[in-house]
Protein backbone atom coordinates (compact mmCIF):
# COMPACT_ATOMS: atom_id res chain seq x y z
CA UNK A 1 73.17 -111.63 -61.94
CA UNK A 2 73.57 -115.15 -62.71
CA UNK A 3 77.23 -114.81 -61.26
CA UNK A 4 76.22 -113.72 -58.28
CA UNK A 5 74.15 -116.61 -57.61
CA UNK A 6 76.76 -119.19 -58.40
CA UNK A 7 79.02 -117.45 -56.18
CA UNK A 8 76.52 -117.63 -53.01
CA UNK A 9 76.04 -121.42 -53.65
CA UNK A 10 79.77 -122.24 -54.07
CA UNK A 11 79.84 -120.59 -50.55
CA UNK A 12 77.10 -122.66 -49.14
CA UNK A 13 78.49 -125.16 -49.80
CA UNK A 14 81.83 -124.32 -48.12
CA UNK A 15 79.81 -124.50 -44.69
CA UNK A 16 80.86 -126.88 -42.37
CA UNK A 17 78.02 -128.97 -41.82
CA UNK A 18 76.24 -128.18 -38.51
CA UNK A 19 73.60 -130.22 -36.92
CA UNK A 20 69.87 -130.10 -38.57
CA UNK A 21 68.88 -129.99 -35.24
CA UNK A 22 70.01 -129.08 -32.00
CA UNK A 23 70.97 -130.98 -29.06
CA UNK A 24 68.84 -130.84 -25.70
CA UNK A 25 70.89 -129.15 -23.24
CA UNK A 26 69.67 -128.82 -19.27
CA UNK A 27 68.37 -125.42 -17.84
CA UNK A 28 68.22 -124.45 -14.22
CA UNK A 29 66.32 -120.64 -13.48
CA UNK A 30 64.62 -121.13 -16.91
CA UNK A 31 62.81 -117.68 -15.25
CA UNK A 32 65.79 -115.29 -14.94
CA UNK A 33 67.35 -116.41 -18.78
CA UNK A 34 66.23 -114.55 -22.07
CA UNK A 35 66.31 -115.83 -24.81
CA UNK A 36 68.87 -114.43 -26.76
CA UNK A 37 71.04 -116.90 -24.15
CA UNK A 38 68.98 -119.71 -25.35
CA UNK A 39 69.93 -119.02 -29.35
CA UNK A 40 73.20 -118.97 -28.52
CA UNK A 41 73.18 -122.04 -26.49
CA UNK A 42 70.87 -123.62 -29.27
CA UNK A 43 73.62 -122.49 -31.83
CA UNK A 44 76.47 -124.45 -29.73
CA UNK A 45 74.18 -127.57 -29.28
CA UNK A 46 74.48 -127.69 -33.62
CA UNK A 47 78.00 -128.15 -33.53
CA UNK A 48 79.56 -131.45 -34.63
CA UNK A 49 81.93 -131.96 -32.04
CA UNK A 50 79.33 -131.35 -28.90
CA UNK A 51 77.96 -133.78 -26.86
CA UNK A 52 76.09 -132.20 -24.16
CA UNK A 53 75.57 -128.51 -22.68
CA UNK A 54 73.73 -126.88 -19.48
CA UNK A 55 72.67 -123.08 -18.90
CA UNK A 56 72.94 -122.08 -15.34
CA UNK A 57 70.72 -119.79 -13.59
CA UNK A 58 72.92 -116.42 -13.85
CA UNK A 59 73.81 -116.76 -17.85
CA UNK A 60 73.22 -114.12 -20.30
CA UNK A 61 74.20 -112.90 -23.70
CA UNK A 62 78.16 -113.22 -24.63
CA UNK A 63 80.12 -113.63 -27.39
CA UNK A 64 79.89 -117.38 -29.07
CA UNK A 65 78.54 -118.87 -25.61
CA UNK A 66 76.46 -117.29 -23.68
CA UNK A 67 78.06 -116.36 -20.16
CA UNK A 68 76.75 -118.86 -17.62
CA UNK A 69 77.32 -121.95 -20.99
CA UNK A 70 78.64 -125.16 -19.99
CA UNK A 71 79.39 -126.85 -23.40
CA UNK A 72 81.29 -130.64 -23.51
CA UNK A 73 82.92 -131.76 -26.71
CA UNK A 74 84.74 -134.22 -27.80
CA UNK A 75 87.99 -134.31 -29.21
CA UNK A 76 88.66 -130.26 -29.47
CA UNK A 77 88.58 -127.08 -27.56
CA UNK A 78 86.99 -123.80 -28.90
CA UNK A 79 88.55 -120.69 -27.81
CA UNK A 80 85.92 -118.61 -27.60
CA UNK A 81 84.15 -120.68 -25.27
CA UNK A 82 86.60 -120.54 -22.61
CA UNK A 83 86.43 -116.62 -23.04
CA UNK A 84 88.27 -113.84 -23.46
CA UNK A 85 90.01 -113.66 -20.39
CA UNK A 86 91.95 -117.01 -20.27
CA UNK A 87 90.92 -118.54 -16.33
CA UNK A 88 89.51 -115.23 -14.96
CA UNK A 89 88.45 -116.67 -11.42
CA UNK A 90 87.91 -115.95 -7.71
CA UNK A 91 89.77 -116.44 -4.54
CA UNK A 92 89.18 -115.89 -0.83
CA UNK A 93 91.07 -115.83 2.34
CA UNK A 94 89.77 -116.35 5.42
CA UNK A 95 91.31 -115.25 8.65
CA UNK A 96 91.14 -115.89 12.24
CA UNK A 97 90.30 -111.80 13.19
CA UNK A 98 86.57 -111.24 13.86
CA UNK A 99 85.41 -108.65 11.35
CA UNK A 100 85.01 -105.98 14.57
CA UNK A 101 88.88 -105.72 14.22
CA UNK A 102 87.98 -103.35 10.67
CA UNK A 103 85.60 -101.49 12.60
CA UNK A 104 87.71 -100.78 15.26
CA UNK A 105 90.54 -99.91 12.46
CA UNK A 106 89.16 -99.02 8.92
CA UNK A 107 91.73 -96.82 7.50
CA UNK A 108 94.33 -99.85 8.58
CA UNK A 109 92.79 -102.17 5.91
CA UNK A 110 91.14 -99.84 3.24
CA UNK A 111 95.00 -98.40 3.11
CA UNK A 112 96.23 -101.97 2.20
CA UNK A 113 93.67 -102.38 -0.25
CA UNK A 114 94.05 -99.16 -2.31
CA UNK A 115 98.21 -99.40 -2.07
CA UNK A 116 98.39 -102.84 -2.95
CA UNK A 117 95.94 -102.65 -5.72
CA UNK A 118 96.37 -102.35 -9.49
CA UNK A 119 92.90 -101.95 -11.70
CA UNK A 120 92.18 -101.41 -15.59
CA UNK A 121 93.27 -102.61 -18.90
CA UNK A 122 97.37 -102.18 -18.83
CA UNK A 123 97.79 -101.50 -15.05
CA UNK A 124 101.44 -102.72 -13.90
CA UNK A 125 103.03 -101.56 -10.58
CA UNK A 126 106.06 -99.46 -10.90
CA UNK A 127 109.52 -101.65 -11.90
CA UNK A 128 110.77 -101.31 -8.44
CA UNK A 129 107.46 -102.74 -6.40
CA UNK A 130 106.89 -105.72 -8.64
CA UNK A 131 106.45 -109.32 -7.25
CA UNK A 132 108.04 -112.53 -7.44
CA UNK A 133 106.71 -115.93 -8.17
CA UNK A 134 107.34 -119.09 -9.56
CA UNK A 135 105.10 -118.84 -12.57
CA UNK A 136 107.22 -117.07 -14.17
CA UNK A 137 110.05 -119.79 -14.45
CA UNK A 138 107.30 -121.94 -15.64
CA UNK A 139 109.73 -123.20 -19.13
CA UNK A 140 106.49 -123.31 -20.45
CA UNK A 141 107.07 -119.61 -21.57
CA UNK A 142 109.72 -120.87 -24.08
CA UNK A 143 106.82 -123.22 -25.77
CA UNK A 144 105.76 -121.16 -28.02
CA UNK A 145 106.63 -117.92 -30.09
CA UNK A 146 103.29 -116.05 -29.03
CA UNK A 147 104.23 -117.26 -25.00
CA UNK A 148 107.48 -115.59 -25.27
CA UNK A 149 106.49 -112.42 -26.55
CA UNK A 150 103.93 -112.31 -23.46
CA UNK A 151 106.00 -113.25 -20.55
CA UNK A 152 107.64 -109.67 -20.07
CA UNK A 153 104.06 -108.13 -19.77
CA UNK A 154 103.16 -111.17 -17.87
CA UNK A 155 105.98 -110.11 -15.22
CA UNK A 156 104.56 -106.45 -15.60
CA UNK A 157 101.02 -107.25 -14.66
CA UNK A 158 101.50 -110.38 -12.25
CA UNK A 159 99.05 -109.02 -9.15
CA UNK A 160 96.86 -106.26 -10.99
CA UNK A 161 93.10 -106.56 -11.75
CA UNK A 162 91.49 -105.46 -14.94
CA UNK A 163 88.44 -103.34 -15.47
CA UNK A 164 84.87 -103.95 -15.67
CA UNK A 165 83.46 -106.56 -13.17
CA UNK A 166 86.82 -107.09 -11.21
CA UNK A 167 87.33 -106.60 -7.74
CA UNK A 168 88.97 -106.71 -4.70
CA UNK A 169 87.25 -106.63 -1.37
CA UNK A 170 87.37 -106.91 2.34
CA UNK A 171 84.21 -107.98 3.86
CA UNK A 172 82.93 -110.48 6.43
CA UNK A 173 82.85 -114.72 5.96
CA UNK A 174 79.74 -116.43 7.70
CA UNK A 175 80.52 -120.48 7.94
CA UNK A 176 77.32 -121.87 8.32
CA UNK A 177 78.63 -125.15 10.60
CA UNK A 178 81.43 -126.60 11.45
CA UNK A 179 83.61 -127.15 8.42
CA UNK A 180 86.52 -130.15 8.73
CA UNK A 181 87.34 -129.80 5.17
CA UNK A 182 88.25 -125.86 6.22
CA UNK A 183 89.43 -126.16 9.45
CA UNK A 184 86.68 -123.71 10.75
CA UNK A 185 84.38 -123.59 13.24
CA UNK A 186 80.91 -121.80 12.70
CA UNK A 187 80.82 -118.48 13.23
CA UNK A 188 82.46 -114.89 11.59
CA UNK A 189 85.41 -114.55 10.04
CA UNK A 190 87.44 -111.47 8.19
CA UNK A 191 87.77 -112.35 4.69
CA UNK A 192 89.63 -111.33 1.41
CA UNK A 193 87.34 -111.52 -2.04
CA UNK A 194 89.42 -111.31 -5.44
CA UNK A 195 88.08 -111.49 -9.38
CA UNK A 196 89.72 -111.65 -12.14
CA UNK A 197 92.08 -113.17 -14.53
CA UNK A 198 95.18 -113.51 -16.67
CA UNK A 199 95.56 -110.12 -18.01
CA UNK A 200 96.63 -109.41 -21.12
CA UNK A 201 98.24 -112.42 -21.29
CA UNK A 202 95.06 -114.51 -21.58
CA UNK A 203 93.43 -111.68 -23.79
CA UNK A 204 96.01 -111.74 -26.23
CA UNK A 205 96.14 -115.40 -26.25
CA UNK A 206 92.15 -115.65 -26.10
CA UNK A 207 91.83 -113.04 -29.55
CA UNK A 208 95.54 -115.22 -31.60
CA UNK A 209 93.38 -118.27 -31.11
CA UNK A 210 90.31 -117.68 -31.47
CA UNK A 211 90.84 -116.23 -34.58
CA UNK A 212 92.88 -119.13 -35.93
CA UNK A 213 90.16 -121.32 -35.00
CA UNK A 214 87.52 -119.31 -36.99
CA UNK A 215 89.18 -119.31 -40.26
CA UNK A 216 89.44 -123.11 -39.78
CA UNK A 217 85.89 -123.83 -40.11
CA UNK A 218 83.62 -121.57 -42.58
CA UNK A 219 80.61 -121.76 -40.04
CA UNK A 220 77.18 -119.67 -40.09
CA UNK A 221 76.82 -116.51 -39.17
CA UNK A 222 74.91 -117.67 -35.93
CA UNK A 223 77.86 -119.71 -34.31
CA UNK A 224 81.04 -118.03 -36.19
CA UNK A 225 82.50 -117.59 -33.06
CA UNK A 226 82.49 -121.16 -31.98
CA UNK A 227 85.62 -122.24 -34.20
CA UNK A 228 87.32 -125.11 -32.88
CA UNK A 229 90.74 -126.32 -32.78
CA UNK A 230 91.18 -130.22 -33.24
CA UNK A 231 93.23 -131.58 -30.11
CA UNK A 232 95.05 -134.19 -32.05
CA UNK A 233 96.58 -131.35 -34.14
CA UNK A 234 99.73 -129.14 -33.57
CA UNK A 235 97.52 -125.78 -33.31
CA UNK A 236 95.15 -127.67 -30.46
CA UNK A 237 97.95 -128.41 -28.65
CA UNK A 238 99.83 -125.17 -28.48
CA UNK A 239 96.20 -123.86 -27.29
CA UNK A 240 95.72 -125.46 -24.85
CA UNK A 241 98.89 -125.66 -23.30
CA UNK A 242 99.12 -122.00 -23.58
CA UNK A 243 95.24 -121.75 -21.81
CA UNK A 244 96.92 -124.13 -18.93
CA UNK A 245 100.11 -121.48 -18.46
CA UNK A 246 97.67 -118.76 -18.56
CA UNK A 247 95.58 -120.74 -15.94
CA UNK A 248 98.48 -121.37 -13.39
CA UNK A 249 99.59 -117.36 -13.89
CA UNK A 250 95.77 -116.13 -13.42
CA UNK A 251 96.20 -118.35 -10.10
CA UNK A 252 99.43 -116.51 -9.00
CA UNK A 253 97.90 -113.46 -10.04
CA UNK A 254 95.34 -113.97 -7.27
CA UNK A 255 97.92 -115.37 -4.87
CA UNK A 256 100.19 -112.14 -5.09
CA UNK A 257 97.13 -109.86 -4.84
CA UNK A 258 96.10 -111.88 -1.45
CA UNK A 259 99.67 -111.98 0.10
CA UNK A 260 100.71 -108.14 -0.58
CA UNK A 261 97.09 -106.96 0.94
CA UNK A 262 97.28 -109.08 4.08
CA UNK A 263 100.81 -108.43 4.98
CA UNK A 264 100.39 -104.80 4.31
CA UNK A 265 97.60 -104.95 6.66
CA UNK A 266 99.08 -107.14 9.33
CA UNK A 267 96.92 -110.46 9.34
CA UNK A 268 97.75 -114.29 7.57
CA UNK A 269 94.76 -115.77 6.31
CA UNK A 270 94.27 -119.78 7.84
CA UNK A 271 92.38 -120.90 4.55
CA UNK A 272 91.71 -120.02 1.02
CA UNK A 273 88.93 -121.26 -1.05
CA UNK A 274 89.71 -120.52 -4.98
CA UNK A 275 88.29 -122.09 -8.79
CA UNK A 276 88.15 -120.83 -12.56
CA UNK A 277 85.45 -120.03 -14.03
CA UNK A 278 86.76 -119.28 -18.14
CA UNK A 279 88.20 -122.32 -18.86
CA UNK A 280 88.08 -126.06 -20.53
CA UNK A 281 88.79 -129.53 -18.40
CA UNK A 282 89.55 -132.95 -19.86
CA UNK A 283 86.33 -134.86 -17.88
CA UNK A 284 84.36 -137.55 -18.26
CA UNK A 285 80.29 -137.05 -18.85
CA UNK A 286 78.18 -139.84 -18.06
CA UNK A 287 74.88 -139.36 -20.55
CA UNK A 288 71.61 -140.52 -19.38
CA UNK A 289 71.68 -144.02 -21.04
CA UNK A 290 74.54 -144.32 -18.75
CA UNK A 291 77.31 -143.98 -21.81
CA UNK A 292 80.85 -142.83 -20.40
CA UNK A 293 82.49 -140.04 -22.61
CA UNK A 294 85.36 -138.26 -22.38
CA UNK A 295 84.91 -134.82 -23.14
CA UNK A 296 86.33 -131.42 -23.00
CA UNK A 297 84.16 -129.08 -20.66
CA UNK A 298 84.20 -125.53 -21.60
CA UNK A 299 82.98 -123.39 -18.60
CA UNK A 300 82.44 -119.86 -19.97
CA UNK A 301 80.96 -118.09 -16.74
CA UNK A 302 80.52 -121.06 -14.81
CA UNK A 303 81.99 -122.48 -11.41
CA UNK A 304 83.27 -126.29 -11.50
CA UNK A 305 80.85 -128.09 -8.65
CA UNK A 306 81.98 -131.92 -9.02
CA UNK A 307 81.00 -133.94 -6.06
CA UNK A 308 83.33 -132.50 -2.74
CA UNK A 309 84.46 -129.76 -5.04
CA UNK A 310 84.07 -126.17 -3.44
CA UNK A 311 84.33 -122.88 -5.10
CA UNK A 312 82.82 -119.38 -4.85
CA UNK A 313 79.63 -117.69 -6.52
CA UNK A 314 80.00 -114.13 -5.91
CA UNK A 315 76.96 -111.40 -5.63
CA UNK A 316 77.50 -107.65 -6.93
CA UNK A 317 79.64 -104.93 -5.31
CA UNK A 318 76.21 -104.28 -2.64
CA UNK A 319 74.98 -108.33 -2.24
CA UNK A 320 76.30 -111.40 -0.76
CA UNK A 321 78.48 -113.81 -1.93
CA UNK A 322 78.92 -117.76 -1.15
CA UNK A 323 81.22 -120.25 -0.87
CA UNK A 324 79.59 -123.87 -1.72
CA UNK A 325 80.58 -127.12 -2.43
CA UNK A 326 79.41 -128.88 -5.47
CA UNK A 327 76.80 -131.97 -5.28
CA UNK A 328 78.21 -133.52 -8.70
CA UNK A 329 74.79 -133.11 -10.78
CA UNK A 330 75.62 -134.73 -14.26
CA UNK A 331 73.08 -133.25 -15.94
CA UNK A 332 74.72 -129.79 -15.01
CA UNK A 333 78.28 -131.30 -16.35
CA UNK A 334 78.82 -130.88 -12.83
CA UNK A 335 78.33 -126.61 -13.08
CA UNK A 336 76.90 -124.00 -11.85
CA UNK A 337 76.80 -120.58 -11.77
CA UNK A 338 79.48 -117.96 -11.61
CA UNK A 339 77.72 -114.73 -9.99
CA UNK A 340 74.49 -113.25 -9.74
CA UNK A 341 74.61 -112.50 -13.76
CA UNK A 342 73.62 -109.38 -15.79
CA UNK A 343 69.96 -108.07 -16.20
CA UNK A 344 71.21 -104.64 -18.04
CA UNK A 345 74.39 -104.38 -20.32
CA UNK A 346 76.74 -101.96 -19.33
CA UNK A 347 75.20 -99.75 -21.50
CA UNK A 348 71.98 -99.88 -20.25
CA UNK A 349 73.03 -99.71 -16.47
CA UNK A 350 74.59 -96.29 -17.33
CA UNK A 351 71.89 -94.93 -18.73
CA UNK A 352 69.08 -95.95 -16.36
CA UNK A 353 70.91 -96.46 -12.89
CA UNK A 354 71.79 -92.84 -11.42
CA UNK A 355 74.57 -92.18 -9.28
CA UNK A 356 72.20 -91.51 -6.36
CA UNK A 357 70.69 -94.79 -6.53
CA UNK A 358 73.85 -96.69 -6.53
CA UNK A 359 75.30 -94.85 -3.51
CA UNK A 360 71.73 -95.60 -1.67
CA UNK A 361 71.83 -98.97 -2.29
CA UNK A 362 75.51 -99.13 -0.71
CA UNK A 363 75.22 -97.43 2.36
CA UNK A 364 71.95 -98.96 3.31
CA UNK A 365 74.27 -102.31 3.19
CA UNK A 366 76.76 -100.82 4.82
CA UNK A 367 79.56 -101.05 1.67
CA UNK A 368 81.93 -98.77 1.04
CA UNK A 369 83.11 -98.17 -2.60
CA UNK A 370 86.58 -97.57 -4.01
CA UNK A 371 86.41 -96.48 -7.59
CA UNK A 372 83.98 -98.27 -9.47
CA UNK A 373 81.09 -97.29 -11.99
CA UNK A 374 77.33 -97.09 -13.06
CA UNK A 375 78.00 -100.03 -15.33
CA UNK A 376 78.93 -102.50 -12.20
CA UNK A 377 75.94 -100.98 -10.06
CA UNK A 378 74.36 -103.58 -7.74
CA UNK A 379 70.65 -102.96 -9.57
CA UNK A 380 72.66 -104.21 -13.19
CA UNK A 381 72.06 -107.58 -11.93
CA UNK A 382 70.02 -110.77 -11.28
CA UNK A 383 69.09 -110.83 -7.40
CA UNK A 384 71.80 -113.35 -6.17
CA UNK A 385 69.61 -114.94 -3.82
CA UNK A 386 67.21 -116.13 -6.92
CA UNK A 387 70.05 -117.24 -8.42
CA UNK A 388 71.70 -119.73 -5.73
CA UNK A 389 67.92 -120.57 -4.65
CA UNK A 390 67.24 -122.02 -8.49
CA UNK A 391 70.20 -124.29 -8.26
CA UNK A 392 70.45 -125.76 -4.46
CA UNK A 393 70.69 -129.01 -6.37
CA UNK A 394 73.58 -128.58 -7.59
CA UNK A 395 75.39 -127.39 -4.23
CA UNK A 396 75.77 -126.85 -0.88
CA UNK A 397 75.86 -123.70 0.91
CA UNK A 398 79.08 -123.68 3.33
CA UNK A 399 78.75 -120.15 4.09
CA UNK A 400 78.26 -116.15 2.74
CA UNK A 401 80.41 -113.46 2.40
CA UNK A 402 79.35 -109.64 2.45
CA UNK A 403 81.16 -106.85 0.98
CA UNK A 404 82.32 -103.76 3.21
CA UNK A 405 85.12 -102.43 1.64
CA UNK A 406 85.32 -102.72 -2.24
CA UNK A 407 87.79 -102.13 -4.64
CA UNK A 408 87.29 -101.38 -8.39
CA UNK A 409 88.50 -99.91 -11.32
CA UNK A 410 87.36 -96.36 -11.98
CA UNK A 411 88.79 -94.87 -8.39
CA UNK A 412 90.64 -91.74 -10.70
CA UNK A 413 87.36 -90.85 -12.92
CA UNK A 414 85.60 -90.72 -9.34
């Protein structure tokens, strides 16, 4: 007995010291957040290396950070607080067509979308119908032994979409006022929507690391996940230079997707709007005493909204989306949200949301759904409009996009 008890103090002591107490970090939509997002975000506040944190409006429980955590340290990047899925992100294109053009010709554009589509864990297109792009020349494939052995499923997967929240969709782009930044006058526009990432190439590189990082520091139960790798060390640097690779191929991923869809349905697009939302920054945070610092921001679920900056918060498959442009709120780390955020896990949306609801909810918006699933069902999340409403400080509205014609994983189950 007395063994045992030496043994669980030689442990303790093995801790790395955390915090006694945490940080504050800023809230916005204090309302729509529960508190198992707040723990979490408590938890990160305790490390040694923060320095500040936010919790936008749309976050909720994820692994390590909560989804919707903006977390600044100093000096090292954690892993797990860029995410999983290395620079998952959204684009859209914008084109000169008036949206009557897909009324007038559905099966024209629904028929790009589902040909020139790829969804679900492991989706490639055939050998023959792959694309080229310059990302994969990038020498920084030859970095590193774990880059190498990615790059041929890297070529495999360059302009597929995974599962789960992913999407590709044709709807219609509102521009609020004349935009010179865009090019655009007010009025409707056609529009492209994409989400997602970089494949299994950020997944595998997301799980190597992460994994490193946790056996490098023995930290509590509460925060295990939030391992860090120093960035003045060999390991830090291979990180992150493989999480900026994975970045520019997420951002090709997106570009093939847009280019095969359009040409296959006949129109160019005259602007594209685009950001990451999984992924760390070198910035510099100005605290409150006025104290410059420069800091790694870790954006797990949250859209970059520096001052001039624009990017897109999406809705669900049935609700609008928006393009904005960020104000530059410090206290924010210049954040905010990603999406509309989950209310129900996946889970939960299956077993309380029935088919019959989900289709209702569609057609009385006037979407039409390609593949998909209960777990991604409109009524799974926050009310978008609640969401962009609790942070108008933190940007500007430049106009909406709504879904018509979506396309998601789960098209051969259905």
């Amino acid at each position: 007995m007395a063994k045992k008890k030496k043994k669980k103090q030689a442990a303790a002591e093995d801790y790395t010291p955390l915090r006694d107490e945490a940080l504050p970090y800023a809230v916005w939509g204090e309302e729509y957040i529960e508190e198992g997002s707040h723990a979490q975000m408590t938890g990160a506040m305790r490390l040694p290396i923060t320095v500040a944190g936010a919790l936008m409006p749309d976050a909720h429980i994820g692994y390590g950070l909560p989804i919707g955590g903006v977390l600044a340290t100093e000096g090292a990047v954690i892993p797990y607080a860029v995410g999983v899925d290395i620079a998952c992100r959204m684009r859209i294109s914008i084109f000169e067509e008036s949206f009557i053009l897909m009324g007038q010709q559905p099966g024209r554009f629904e028929k790009a979308l589902t040909e020139q589509t790829r969804f679900g864990a492991g989706s490639t297109f055939d050998r023959y119908d792959r694309s080229e792009h310059a990302v994969m020349d990038d020498p920084a494939w030859e970095a590193t032994r774990q880059l190498k052995s990615l790059k041929d499923k890297g070529y495999a997967q360059l302009g597929t979409s995974g599962s789960g929240n992913h999407f590709v969709e044709w709807g219609e782009f509102d521009l609020l006022a004349d935009d010179d930044a865009l090019g655009l006058k007010q009025g409707k526009y056609m529009a492209l929507l994409s989400h997602s990432g970089s494949r299994g190439v950020g997944y595998s590189l997301a799980n190597y690391y992460s994994d490193v990082a946790k056996h490098m520091h023995y930290l509590e139960k509460s925060v295990e996940h939030l391992g860090w790798l120093p960035l003045d060390t060999e390991i830090g640097q291979e990180y992150w230079l493989s999480m900026e690779l994975a970045g520019r191929y997420a951002a090709a991923n997106h570009e093939v997707i847009h280019q095969r869809v359009s040409k296959a349905a006949g129109i160019k697009p005259v602007v594209t709007v685009e950001n990451h939302h999984n992924f760390a920054w070198k910035e510099t945070y100005v605290d409150a005493e006025g104290n410059e610092h420069e800091v790694v921001v870790h954006r797990k679920g949250a859209t970059p909204a520096g001052k001039g900056v624009m990017g897109i918060i999406p809705g669900s498959m049935g609700d609008a989306g928006y393009v904005v442009r960020g104000r530059g709120e410090m206290r924010s780390i210049n954040s905010a949200s990603h999406g509309a955020g989950r209310t129900m896990s996946r889970r939960q949306a299956k077993q309380n949301i029935t088919l019959s609801a989900q289709k209702k909810y569609l057609k009385e918006r006037g979407v039409k759904l390609i593949g998909g699933d209960l777990d991604e069902a409109p009524q799974a999340y926050k009310n978008i409009e609640d969401v962009i409403a609790a942070q108008r400080d933190l940007v500007d509205i430049v106009g909406t996009f709504s879904p018509r014609v979506v396309r998601m994983d789960g098209g051969k189950k259905r």
